[in-house]
C-alpha atoms as a PDB file:
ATOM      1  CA  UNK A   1      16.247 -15.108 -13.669  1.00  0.00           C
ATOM      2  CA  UNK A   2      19.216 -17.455 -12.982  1.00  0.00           C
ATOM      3  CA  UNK A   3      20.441 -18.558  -9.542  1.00  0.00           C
ATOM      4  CA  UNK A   4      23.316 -19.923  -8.272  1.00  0.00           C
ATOM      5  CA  UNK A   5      22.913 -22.664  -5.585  1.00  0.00           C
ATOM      6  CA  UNK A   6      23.442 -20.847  -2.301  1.00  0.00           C
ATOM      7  CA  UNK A   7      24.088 -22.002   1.119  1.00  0.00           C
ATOM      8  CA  UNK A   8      24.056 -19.654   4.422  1.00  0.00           C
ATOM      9  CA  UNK A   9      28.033 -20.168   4.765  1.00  0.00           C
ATOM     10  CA  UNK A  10      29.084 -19.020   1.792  1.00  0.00           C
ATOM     11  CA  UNK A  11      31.520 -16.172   2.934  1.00  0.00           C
ATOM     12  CA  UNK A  12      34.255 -14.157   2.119  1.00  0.00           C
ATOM     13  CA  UNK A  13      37.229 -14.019   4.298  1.00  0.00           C
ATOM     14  CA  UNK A  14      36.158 -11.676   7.629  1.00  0.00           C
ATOM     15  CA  UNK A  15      38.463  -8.715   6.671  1.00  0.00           C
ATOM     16  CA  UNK A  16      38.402  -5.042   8.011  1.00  0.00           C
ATOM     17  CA  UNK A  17      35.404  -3.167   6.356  1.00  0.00           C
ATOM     18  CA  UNK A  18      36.472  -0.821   4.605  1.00  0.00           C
ATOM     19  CA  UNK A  19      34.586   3.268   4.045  1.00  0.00           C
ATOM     20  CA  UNK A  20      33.430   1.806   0.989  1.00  0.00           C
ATOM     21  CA  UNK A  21      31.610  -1.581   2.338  1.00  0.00           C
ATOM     22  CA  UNK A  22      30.363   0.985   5.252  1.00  0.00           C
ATOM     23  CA  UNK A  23      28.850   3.290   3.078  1.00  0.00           C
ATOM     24  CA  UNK A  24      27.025   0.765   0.638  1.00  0.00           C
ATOM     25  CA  UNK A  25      25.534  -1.484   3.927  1.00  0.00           C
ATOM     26  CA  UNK A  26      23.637   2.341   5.306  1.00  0.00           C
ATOM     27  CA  UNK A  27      20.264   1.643   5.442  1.00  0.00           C
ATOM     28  CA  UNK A  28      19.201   5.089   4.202  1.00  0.00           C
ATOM     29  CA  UNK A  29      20.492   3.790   0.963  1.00  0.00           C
ATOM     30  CA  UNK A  30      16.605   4.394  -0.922  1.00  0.00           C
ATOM     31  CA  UNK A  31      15.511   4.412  -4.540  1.00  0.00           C
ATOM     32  CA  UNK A  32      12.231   4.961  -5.000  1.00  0.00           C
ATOM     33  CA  UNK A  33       9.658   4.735  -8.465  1.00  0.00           C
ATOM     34  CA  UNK A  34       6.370   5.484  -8.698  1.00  0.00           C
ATOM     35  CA  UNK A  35       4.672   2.913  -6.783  1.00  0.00           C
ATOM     36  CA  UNK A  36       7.700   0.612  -4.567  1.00  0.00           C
ATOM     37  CA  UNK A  37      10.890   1.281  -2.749  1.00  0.00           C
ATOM     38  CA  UNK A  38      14.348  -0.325  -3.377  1.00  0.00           C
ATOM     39  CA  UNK A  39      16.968  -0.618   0.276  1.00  0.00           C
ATOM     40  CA  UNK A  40      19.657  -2.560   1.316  1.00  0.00           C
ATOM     41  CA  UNK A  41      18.232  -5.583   3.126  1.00  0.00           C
ATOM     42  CA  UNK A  42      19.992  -5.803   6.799  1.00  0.00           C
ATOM     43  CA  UNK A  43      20.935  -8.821   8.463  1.00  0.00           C
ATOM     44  CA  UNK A  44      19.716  -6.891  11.947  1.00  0.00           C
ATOM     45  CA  UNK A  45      16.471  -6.529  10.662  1.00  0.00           C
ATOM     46  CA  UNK A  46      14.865 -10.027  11.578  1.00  0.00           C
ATOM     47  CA  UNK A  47      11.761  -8.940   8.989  1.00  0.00           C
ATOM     48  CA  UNK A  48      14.312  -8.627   6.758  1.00  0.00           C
ATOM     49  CA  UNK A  49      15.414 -12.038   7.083  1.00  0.00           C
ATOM     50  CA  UNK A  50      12.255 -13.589   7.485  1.00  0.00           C
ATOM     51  CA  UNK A  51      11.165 -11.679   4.393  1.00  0.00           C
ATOM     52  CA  UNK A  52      13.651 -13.837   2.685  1.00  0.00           C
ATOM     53  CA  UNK A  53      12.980 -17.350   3.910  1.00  0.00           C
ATOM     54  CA  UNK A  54       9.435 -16.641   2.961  1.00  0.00           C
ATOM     55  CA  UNK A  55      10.198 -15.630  -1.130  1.00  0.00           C
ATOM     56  CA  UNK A  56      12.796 -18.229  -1.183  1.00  0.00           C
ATOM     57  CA  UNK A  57      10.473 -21.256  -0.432  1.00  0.00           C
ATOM     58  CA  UNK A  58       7.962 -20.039  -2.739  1.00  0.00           C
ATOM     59  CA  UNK A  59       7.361 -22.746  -5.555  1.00  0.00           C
ATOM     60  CA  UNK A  60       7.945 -20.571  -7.807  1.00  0.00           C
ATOM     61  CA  UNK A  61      11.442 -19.059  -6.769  1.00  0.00           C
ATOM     62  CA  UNK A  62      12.102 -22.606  -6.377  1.00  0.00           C
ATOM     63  CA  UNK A  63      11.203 -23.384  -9.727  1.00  0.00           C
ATOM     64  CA  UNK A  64      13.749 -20.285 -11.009  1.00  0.00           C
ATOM     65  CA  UNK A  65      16.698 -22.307  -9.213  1.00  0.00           C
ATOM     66  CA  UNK A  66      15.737 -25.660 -11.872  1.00  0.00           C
ATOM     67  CA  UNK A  67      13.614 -27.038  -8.604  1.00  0.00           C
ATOM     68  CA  UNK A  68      16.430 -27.537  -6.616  1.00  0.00           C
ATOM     69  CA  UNK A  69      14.947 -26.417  -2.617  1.00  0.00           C
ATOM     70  CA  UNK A  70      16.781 -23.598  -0.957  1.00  0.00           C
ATOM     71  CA  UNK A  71      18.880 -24.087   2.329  1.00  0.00           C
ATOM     72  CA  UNK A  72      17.236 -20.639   3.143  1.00  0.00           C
ATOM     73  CA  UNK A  73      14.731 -21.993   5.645  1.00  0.00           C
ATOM     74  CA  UNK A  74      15.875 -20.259   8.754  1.00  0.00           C
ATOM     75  CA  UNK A  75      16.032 -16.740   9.595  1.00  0.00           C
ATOM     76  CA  UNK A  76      19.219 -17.468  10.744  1.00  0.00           C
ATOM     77  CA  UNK A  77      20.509 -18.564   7.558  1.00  0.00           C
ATOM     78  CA  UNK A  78      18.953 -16.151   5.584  1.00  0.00           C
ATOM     79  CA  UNK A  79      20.761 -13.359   8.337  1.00  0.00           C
ATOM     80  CA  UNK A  80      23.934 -15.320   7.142  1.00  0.00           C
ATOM     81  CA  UNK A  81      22.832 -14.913   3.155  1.00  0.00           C
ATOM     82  CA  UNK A  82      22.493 -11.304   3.733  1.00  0.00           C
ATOM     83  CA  UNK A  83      25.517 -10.782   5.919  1.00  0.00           C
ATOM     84  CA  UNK A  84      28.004 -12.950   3.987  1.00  0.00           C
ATOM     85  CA  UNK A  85      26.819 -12.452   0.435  1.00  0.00           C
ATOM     86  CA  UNK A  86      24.497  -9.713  -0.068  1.00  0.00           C
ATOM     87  CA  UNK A  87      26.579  -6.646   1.792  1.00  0.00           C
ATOM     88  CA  UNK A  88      29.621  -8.248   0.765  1.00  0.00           C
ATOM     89  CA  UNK A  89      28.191  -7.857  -3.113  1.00  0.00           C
ATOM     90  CA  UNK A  90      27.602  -4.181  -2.116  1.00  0.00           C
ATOM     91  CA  UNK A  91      30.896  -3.641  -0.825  1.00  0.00           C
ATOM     92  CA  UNK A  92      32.413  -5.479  -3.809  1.00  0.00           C
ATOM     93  CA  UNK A  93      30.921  -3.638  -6.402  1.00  0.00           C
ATOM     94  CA  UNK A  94      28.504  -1.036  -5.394  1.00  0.00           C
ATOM     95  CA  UNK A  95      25.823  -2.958  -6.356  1.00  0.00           C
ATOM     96  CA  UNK A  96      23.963  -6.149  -5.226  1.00  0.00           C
ATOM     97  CA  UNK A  97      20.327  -7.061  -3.995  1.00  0.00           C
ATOM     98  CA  UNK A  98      17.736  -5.091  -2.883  1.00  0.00           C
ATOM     99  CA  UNK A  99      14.753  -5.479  -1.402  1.00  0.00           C
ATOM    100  CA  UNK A 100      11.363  -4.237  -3.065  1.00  0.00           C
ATOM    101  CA  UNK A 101       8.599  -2.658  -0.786  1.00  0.00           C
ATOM    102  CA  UNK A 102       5.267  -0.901  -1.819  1.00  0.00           C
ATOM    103  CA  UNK A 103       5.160   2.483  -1.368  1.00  0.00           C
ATOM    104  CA  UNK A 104       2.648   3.351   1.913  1.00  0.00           C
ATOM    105  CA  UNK A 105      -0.323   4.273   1.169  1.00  0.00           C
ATOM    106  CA  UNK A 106      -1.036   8.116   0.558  1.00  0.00           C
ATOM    107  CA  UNK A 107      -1.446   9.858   3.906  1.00  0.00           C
ATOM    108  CA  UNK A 108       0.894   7.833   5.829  1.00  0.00           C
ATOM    109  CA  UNK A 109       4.203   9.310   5.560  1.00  0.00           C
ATOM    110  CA  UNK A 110       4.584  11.469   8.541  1.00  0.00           C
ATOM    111  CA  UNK A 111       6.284  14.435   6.694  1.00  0.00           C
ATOM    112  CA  UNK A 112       7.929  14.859   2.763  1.00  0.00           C
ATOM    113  CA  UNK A 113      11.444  15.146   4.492  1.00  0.00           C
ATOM    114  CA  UNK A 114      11.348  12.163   6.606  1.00  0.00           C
ATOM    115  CA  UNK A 115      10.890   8.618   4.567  1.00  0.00           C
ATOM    116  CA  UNK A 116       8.350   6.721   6.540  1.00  0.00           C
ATOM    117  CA  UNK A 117       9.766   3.572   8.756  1.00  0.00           C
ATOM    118  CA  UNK A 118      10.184   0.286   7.123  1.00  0.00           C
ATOM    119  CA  UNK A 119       7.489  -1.473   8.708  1.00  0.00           C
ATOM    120  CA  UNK A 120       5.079   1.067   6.981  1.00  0.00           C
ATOM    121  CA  UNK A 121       6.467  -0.305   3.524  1.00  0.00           C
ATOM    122  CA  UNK A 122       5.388  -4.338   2.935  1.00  0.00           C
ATOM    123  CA  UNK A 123       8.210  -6.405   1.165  1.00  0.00           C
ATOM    124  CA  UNK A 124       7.268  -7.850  -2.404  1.00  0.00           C
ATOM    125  CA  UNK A 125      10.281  -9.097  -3.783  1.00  0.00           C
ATOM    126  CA  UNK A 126      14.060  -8.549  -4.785  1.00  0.00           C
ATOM    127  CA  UNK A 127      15.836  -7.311  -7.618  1.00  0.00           C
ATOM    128  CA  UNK A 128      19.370  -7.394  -8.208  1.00  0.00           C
ATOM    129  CA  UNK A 129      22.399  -6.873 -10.207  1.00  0.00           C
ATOM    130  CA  UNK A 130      25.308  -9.235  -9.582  1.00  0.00           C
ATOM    131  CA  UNK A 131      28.468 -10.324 -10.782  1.00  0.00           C
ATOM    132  CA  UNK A 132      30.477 -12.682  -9.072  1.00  0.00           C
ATOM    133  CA  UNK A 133      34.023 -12.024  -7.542  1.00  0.00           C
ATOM    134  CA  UNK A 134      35.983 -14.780  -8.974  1.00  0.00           C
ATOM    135  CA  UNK A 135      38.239 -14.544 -12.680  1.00  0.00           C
ATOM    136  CA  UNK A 136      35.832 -16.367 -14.584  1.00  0.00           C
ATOM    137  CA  UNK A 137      32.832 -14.430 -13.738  1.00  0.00           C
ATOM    138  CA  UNK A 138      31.080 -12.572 -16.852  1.00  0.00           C
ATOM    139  CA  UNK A 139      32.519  -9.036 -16.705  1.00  0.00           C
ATOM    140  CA  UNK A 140      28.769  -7.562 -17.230  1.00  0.00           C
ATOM    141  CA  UNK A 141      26.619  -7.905 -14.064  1.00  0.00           C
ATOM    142  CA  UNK A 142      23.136  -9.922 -14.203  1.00  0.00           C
ATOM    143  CA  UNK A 143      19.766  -8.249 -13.834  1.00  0.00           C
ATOM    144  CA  UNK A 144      17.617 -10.441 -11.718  1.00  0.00           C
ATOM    145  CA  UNK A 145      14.246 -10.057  -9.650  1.00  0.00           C
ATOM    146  CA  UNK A 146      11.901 -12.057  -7.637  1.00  0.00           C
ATOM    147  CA  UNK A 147       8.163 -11.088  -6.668  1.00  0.00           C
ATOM    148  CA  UNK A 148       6.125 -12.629  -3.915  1.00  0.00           C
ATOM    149  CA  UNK A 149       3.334 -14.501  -6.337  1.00  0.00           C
ATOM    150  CA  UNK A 150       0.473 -12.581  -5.085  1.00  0.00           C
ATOM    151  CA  UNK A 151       2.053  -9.791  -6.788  1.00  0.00           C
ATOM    152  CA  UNK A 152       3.129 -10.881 -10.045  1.00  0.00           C
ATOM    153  CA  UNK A 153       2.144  -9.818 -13.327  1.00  0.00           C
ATOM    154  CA  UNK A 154       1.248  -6.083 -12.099  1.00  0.00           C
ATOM    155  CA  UNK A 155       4.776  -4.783 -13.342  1.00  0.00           C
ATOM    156  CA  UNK A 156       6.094  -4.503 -10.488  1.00  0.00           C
ATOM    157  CA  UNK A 157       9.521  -6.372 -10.957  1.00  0.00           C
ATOM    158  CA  UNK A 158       9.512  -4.128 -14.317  1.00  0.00           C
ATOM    159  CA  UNK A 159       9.064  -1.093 -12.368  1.00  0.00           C
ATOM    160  CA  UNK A 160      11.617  -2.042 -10.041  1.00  0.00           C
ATOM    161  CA  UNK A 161      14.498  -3.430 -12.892  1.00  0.00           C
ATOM    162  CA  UNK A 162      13.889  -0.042 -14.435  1.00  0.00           C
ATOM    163  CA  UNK A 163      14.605   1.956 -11.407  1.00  0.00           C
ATOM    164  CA  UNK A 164      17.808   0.297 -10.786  1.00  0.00           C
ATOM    165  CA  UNK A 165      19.312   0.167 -13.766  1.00  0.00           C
ATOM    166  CA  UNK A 166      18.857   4.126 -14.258  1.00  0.00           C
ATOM    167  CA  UNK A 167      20.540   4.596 -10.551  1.00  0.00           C
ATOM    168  CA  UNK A 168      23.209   2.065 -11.644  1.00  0.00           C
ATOM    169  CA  UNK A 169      23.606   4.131 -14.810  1.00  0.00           C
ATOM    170  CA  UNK A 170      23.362   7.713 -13.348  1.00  0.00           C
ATOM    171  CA  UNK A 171      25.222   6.890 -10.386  1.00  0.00           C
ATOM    172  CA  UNK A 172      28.149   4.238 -10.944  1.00  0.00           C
ATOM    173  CA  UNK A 173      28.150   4.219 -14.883  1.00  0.00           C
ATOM    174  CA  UNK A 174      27.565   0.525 -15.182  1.00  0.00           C
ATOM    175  CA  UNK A 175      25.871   0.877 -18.437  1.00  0.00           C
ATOM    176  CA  UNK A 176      26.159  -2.955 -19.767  1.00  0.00           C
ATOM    177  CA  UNK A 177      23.866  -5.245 -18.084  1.00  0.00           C
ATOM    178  CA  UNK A 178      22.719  -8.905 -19.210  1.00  0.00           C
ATOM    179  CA  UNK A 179      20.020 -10.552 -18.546  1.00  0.00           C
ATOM    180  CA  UNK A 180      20.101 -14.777 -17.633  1.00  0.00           C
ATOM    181  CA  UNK A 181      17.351 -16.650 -17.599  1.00  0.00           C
ATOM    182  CA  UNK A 182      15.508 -19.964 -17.991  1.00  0.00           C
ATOM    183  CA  UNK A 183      14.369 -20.225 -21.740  1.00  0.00           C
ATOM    184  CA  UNK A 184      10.669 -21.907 -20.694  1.00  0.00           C
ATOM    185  CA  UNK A 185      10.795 -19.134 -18.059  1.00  0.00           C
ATOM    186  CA  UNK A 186       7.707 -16.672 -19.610  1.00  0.00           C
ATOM    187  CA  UNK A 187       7.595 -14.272 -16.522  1.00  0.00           C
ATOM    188  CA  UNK A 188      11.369 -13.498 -16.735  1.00  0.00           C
ATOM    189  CA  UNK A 189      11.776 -13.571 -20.545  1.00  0.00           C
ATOM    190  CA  UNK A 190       8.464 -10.967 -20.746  1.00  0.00           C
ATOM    191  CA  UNK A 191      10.127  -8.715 -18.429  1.00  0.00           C
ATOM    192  CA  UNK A 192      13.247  -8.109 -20.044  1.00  0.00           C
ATOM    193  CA  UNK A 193      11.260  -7.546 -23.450  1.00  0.00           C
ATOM    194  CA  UNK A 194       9.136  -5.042 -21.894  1.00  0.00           C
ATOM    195  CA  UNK A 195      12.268  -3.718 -20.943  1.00  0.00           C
ATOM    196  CA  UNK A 196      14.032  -3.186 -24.024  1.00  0.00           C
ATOM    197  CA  UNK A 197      16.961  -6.111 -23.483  1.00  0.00           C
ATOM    198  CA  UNK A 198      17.674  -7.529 -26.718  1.00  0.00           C
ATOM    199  CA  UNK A 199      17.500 -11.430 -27.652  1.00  0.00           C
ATOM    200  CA  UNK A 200      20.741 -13.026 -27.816  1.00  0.00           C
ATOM    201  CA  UNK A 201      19.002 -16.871 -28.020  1.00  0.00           C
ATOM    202  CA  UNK A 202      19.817 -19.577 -25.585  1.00  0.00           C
ATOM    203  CA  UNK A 203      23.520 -20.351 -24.652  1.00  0.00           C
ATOM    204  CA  UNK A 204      25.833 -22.764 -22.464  1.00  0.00           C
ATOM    205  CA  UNK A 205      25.861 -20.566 -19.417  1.00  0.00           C
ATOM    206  CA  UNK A 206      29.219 -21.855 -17.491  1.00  0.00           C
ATOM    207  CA  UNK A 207      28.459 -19.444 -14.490  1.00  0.00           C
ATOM    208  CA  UNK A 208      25.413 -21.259 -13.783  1.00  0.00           C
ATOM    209  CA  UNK A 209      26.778 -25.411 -14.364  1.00  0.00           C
ATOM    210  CA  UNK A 210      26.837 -24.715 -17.773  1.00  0.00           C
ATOM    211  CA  UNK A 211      22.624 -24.825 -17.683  1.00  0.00           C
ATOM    212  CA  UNK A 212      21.222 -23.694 -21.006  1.00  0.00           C
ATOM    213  CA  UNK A 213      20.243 -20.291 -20.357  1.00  0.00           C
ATOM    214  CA  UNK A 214      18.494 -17.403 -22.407  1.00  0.00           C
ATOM    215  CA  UNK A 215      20.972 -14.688 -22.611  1.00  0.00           C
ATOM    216  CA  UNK A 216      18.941 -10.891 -23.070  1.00  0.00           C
ATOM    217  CA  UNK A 217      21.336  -7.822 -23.611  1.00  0.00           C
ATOM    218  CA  UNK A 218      20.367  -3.893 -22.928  1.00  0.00           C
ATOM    219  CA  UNK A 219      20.799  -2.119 -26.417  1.00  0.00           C
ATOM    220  CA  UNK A 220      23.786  -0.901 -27.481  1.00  0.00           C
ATOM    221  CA  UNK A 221      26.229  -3.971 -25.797  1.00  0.00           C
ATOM    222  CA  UNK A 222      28.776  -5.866 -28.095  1.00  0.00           C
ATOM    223  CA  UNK A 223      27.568  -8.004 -31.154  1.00  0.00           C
ATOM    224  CA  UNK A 224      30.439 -10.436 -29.822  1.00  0.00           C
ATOM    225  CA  UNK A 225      29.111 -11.748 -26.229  1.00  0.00           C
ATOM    226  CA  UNK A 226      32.646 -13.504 -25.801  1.00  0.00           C
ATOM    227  CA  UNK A 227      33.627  -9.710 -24.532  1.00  0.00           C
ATOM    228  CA  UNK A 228      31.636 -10.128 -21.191  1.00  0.00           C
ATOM    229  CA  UNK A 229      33.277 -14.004 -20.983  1.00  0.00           C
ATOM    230  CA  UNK A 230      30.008 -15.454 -22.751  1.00  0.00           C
END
């Protein structure tokens, strides 16, 4: 997975929400798989943000971003990050970042109707689609995730691609979805093998600083990347 440098200002003009932007920010937004749960992270959920300071000074997020550290080292600038950029991704496109919780354990929930509270559920990771707002972004959005490393390499940001991408595709029909990451990255380049992304080799990624990045496709995109602006 690719980032691009972020800073807790980065905003969009304040304008008036709109039904859309309303509907997207509800936190009963919930996709669950077999073993996690995908919601909306909140900027008035302080766990939220602190959830977010804590994966984005990992050494190995850090290591995702080319080594570069985070300005994410507040809760108040990751409330900002989530305020500013993560709702206004949602409202944008109907898509964005997500925050990815373990299931509670069986015996918890307090009925099959009523989704247990958030506190019950313990924060992992992230996994996202974006694309960016501005002319020159790639008209395909970018599959990315992030685990906590205690939990890597138990499938869990596979499990959690794989349930978004089938609500993206049932849901808003955003069927075409790449996959930008670094080439020496093993983690990231394993889990979009595992799930089913073609190799498209390493390219000149101008969304990123023009970084060389390894470009994975789902199956069935364009032979001829310079469709999506790559």
């Amino acid at each position: 997975m690719l980032q691009k440098s972020t800073t807790a200002s980065e905003s969009p003009s304040h304008e008036r929400r709109s039904q859309r932007e309303d509907e997207m920010t509800e936190s009963k937004f919930r996709i669950e798989t077999e073993r996690l749960v995908l919601t909306h992270l909140q900027p008035s959920v302080s766990s939220h943000c602190d959830f977010m300071v804590k994966l984005w000074n990992t050494k190995e997020f850090i290591a995702s971003t080319g080594g570069k550290p985070t300005s994410i080292t507040t809760t108040e600038a990751a409330r900002k990050l989530i305020e500013n950029r993560f709702q206004a991704e949602y409202a944008r496109n109907g898509y964005g970042t997500y925050l990815v919780s373990l299931k509670s354990p069986p015996g918890n929930e307090s009925s099959e109707a009523i989704p247990p509270p958030p506190s019950e559920e313990e924060p992992i990771g992230t996994v996202s689609l974006t694309r960016g707002a501005h002319p020159t972004a790639y008209s395909a959005p970018d599959l990315g995730f992030a685990i906590l490393p205690d939990y890597m390499r138990k499938g869990y940001a596979r499990e959690a691609a794989t349930g978004l991408l089938a609500w993206a595709e049932s849901e808003l029909h955003v069927y075409d979805v790449l996959g930008l990451c670094d080439p020496t990255n093993e983690g990231s380049n394993g889990v979009f093998r595992s799930l089913g992304f073609v190799d498209r080799g390493v390219r000149t990624l101008k969304e990123f600083g023009n970084v060389q990045g390894a470009v994975w496709v789902k199956p069935g995109m364009a032979e001829d990347l310079s469709v999506y602006g790559l």
